[in-house]
C-alpha atoms as a PDB file:
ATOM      1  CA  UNK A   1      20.639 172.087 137.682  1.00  0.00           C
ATOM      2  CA  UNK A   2      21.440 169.453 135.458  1.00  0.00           C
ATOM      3  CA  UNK A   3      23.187 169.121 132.106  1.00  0.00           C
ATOM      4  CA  UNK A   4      22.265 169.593 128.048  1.00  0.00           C
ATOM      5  CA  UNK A   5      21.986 166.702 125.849  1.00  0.00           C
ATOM      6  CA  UNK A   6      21.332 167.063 122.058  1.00  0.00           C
ATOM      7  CA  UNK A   7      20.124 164.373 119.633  1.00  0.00           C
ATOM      8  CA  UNK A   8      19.924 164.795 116.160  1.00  0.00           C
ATOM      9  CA  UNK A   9      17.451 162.423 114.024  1.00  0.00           C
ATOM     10  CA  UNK A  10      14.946 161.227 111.773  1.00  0.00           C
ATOM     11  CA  UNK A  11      11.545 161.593 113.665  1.00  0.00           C
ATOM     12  CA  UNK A  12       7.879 160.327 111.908  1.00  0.00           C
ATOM     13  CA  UNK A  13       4.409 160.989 112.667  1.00  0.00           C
ATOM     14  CA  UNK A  14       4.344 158.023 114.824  1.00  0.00           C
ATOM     15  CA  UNK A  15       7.575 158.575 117.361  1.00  0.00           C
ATOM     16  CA  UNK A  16       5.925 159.673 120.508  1.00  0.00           C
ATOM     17  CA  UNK A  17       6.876 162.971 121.471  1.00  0.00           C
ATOM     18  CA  UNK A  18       7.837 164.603 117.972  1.00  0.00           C
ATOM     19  CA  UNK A  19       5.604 166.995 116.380  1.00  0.00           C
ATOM     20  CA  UNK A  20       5.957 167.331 112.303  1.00  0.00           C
ATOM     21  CA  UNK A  21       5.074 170.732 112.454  1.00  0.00           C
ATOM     22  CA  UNK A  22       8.086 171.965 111.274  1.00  0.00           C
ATOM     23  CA  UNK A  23      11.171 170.557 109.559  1.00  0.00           C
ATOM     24  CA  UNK A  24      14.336 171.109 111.675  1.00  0.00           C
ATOM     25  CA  UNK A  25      12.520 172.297 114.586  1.00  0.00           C
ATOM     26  CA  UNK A  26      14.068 171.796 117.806  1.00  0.00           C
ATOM     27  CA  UNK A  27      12.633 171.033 121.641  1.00  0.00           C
ATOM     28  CA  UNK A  28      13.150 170.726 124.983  1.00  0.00           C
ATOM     29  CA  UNK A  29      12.265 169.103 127.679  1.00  0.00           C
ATOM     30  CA  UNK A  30      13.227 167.594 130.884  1.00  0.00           C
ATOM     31  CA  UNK A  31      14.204 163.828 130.750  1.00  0.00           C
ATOM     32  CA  UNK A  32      15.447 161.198 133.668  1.00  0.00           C
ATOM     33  CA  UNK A  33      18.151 158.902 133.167  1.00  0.00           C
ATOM     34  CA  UNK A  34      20.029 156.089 134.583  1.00  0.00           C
ATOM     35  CA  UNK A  35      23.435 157.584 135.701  1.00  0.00           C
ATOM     36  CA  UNK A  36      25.075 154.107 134.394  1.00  0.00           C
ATOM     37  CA  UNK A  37      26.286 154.102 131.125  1.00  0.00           C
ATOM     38  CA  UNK A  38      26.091 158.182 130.113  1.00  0.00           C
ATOM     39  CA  UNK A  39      28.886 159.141 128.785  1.00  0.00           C
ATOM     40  CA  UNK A  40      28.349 162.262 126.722  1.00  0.00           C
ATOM     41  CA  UNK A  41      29.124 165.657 127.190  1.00  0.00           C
ATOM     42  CA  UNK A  42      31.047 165.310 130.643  1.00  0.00           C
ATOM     43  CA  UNK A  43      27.615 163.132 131.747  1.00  0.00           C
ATOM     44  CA  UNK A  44      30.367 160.500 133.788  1.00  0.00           C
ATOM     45  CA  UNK A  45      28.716 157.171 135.653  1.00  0.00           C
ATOM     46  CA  UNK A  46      28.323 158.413 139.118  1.00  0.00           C
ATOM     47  CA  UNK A  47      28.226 154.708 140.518  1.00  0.00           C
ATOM     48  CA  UNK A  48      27.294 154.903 144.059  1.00  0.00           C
ATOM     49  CA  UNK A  49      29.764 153.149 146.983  1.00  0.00           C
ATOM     50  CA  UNK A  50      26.771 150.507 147.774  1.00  0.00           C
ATOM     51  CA  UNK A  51      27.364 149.705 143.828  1.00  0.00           C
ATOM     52  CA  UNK A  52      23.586 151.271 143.105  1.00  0.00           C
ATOM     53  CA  UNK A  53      22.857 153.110 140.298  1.00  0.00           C
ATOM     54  CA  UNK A  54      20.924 156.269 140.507  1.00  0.00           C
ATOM     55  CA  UNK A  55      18.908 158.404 138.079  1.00  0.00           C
ATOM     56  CA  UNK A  56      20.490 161.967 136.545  1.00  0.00           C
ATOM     57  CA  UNK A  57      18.253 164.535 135.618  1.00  0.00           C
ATOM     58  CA  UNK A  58      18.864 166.207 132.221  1.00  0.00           C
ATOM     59  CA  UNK A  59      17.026 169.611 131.905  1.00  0.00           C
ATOM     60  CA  UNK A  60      18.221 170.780 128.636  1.00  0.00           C
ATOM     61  CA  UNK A  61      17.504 168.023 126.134  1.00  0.00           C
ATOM     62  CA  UNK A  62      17.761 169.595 122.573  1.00  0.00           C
ATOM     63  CA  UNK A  63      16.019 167.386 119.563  1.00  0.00           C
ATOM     64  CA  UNK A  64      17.117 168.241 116.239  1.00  0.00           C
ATOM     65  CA  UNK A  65      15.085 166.239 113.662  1.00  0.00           C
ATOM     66  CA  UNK A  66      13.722 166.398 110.024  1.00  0.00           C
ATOM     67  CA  UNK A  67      10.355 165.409 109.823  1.00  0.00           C
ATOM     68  CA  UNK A  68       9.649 162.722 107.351  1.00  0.00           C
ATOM     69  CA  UNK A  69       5.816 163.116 106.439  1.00  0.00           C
ATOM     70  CA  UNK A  70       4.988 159.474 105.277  1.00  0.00           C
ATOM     71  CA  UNK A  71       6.410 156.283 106.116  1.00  0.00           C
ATOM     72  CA  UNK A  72       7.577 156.617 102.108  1.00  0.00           C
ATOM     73  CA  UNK A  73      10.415 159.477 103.427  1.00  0.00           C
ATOM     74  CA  UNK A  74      11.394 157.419 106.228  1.00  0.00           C
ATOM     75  CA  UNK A  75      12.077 153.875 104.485  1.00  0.00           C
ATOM     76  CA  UNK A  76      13.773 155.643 101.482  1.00  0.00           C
ATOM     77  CA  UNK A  77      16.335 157.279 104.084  1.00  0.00           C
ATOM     78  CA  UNK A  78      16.722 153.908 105.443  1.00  0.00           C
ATOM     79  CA  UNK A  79      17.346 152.838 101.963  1.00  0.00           C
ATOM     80  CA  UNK A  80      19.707 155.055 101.126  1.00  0.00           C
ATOM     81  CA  UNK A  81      21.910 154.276 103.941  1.00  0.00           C
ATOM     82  CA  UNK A  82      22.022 150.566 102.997  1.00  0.00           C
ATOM     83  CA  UNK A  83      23.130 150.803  99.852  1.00  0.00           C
ATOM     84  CA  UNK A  84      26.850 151.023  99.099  1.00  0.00           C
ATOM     85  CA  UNK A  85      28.528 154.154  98.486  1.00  0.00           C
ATOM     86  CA  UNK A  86      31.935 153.130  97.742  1.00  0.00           C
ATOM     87  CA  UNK A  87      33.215 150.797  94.768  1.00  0.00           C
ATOM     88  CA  UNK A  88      35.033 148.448  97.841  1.00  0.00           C
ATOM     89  CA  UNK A  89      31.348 148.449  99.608  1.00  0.00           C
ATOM     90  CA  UNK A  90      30.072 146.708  96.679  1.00  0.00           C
ATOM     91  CA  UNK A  91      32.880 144.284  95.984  1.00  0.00           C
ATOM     92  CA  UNK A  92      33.056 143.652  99.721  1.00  0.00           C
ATOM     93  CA  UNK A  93      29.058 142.805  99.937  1.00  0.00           C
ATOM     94  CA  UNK A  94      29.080 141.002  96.990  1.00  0.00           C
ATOM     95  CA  UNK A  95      32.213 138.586  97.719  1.00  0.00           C
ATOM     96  CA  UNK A  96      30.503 138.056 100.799  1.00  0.00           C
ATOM     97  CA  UNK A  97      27.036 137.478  98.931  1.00  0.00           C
ATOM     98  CA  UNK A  98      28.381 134.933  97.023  1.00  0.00           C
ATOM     99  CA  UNK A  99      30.589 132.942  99.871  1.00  0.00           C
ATOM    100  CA  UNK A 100      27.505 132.417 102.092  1.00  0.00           C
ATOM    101  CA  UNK A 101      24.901 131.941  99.594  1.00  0.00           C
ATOM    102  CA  UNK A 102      26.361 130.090  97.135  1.00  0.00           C
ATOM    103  CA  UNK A 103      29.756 128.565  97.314  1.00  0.00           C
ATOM    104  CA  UNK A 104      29.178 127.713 101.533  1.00  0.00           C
ATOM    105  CA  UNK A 105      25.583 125.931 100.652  1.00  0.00           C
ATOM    106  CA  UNK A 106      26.919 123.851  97.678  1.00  0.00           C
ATOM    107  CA  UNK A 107      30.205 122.753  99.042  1.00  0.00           C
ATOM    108  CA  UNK A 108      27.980 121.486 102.557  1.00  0.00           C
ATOM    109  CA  UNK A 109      25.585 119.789 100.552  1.00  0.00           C
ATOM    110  CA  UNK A 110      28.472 117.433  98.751  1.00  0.00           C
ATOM    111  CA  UNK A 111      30.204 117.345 101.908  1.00  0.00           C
ATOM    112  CA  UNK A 112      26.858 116.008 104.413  1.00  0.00           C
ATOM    113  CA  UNK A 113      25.508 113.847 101.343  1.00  0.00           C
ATOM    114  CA  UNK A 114      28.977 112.238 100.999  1.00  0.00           C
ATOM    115  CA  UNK A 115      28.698 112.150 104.970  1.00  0.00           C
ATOM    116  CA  UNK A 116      25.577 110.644 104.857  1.00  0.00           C
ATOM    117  CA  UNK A 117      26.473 107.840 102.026  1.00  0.00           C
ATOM    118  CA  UNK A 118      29.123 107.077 104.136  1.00  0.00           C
ATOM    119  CA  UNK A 119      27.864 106.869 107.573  1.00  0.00           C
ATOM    120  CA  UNK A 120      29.695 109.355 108.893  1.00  0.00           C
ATOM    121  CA  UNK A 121      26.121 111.297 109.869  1.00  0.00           C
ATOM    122  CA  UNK A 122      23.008 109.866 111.693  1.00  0.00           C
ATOM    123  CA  UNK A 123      20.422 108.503 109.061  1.00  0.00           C
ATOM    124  CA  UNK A 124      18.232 111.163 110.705  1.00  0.00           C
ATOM    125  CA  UNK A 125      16.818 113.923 108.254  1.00  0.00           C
ATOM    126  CA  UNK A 126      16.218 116.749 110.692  1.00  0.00           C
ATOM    127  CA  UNK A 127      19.995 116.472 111.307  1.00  0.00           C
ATOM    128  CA  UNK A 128      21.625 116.594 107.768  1.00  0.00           C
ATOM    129  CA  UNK A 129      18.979 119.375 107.368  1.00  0.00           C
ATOM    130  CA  UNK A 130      19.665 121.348 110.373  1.00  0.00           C
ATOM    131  CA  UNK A 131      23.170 120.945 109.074  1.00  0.00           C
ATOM    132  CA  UNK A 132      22.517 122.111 105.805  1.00  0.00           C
ATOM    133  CA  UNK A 133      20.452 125.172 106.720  1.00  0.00           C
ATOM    134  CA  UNK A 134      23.539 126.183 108.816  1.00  0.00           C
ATOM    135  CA  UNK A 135      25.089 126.607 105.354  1.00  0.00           C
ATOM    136  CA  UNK A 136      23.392 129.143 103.854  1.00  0.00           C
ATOM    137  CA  UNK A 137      22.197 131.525 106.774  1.00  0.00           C
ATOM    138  CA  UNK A 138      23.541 134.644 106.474  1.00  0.00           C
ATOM    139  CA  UNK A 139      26.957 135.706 109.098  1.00  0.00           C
ATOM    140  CA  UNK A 140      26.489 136.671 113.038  1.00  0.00           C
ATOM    141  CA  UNK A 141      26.195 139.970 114.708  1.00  0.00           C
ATOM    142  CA  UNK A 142      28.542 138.391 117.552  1.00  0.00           C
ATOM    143  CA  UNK A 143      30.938 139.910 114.819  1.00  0.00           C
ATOM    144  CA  UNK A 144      30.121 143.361 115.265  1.00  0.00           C
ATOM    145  CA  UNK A 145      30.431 142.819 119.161  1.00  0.00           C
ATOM    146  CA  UNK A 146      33.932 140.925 118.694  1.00  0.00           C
ATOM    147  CA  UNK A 147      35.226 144.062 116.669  1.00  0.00           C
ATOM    148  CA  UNK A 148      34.136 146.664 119.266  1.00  0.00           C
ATOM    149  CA  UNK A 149      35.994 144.971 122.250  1.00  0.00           C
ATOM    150  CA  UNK A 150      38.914 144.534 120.571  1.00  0.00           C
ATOM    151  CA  UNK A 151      41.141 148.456 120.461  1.00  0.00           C
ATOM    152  CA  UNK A 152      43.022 147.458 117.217  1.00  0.00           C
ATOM    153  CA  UNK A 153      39.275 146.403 115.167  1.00  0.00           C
ATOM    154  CA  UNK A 154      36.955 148.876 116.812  1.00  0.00           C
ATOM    155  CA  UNK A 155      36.855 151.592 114.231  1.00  0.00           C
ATOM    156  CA  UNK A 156      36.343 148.328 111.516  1.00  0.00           C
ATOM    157  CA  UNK A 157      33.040 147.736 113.585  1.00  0.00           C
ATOM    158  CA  UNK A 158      30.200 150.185 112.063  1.00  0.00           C
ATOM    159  CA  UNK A 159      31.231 149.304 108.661  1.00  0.00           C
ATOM    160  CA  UNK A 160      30.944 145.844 109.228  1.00  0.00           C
ATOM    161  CA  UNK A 161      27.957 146.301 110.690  1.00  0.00           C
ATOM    162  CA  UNK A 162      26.739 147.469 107.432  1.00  0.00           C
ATOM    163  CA  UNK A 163      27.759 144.996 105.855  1.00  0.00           C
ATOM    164  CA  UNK A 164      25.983 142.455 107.741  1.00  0.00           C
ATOM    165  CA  UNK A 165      22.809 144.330 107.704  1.00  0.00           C
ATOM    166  CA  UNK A 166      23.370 144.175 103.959  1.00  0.00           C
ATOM    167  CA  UNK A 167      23.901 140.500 104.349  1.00  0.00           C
ATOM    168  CA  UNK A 168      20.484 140.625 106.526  1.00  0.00           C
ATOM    169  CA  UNK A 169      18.934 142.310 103.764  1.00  0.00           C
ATOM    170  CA  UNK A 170      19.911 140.188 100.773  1.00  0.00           C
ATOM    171  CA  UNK A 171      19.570 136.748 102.751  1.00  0.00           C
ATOM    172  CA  UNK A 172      16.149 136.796 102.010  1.00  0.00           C
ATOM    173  CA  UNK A 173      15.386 135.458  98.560  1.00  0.00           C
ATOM    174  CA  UNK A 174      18.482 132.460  98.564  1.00  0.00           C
ATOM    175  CA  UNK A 175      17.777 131.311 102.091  1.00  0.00           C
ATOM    176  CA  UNK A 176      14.061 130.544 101.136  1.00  0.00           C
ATOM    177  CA  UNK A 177      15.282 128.981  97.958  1.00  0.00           C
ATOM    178  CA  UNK A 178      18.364 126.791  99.576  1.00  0.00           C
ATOM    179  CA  UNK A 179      15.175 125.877 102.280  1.00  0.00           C
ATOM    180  CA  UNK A 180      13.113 124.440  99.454  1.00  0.00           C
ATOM    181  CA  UNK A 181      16.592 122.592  98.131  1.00  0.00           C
ATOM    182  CA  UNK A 182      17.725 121.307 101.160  1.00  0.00           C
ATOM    183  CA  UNK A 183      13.750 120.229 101.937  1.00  0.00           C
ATOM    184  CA  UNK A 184      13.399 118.191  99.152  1.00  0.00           C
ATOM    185  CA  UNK A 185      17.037 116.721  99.326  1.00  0.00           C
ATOM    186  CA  UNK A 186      16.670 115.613 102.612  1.00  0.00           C
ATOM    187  CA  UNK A 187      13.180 115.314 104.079  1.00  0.00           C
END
């Protein structure tokens, strides 16, 4: 005997395992895993006394999915999810936006060229420019990780998480232009 999982998902043509015969069909199967860590549905660790971990079998594994028929389906869910629902999602992304792209990049590049005109920096250019591209990269995931650890912050965690995959997201475009500044500035 074993227990019942169920998963619920987005599955495309090319996840192994999922057929797109049918949206919202379900499967089973029989799937092995690692006792550590499964926590779901009364699945407890069952850490041995040697401290080795085992496997569990799972008999019942139910897969609710929706079939997405082109990669098309499955980027525009991803896409929808992104976006901001809320009117506080938007200022909050865009606040941020403009901290890390804009004000943090121009406030390090007077405060390293003033650094550097004062001899407060190496003359070397891969430094003030390793310095400056520090500036204008978008904020860490350590974040996310931070949040969850903490019991008071823990339920702030998945929206910030959003938020920084946002940040992720929109990074693109003024890091490569702050690159070509901070390139011709420097080296």
């Amino acid at each position: 005997g074993g227990d019942t999982l169920e998963f619920e998902g987005l599955a495309t043509d090319a996840d192994p395992g999922f057929s797109s015969s049918s949206p919202g069909s379900s499967s089973s199967s029989s799937l092995m895993l690692p006792q550590q860590g499964l926590r779901s549905s009364g699945l407890g660790s069952t850490r041995g006394s040697a401290g080795s971990y085992g496997t569990r079998v799972i008999t019942g594994v139910n897969v609710t999915h929706r079939s997405a028929s082109t990669a098309d389906d499955a980027s525009s869910s991803v896409i929808s999810q992104l976006k901001p629902r809320a009117a506080w999602e938007w200022r909050a992304m865009l606040a941020v936006a403009a901290v890390r792209f804009v004000l943090l990049p121009c406030a390090s590049t007077a405060l390293i060229s003033a650094a550097l005109r004062f001899g407060v920096l190496p003359p070397e250019p891969v430094c003030a420019f390793m310095l400056l591209l520090q500036s204008c990269m978008p904020p860490a995931q350590n974040l996310v990780l931070m949040m969850q650890l903490q019991p008071g912050t823990a339920g702030l965690a998945p929206a910030t998480a959003k938020l920084l995959l946002q940040m992720y997201t929109l990074a693109v475009v003024p890091v490569t232009i702050w690159v070509s500044v901070f390139a011709k500035l420097v080296l």
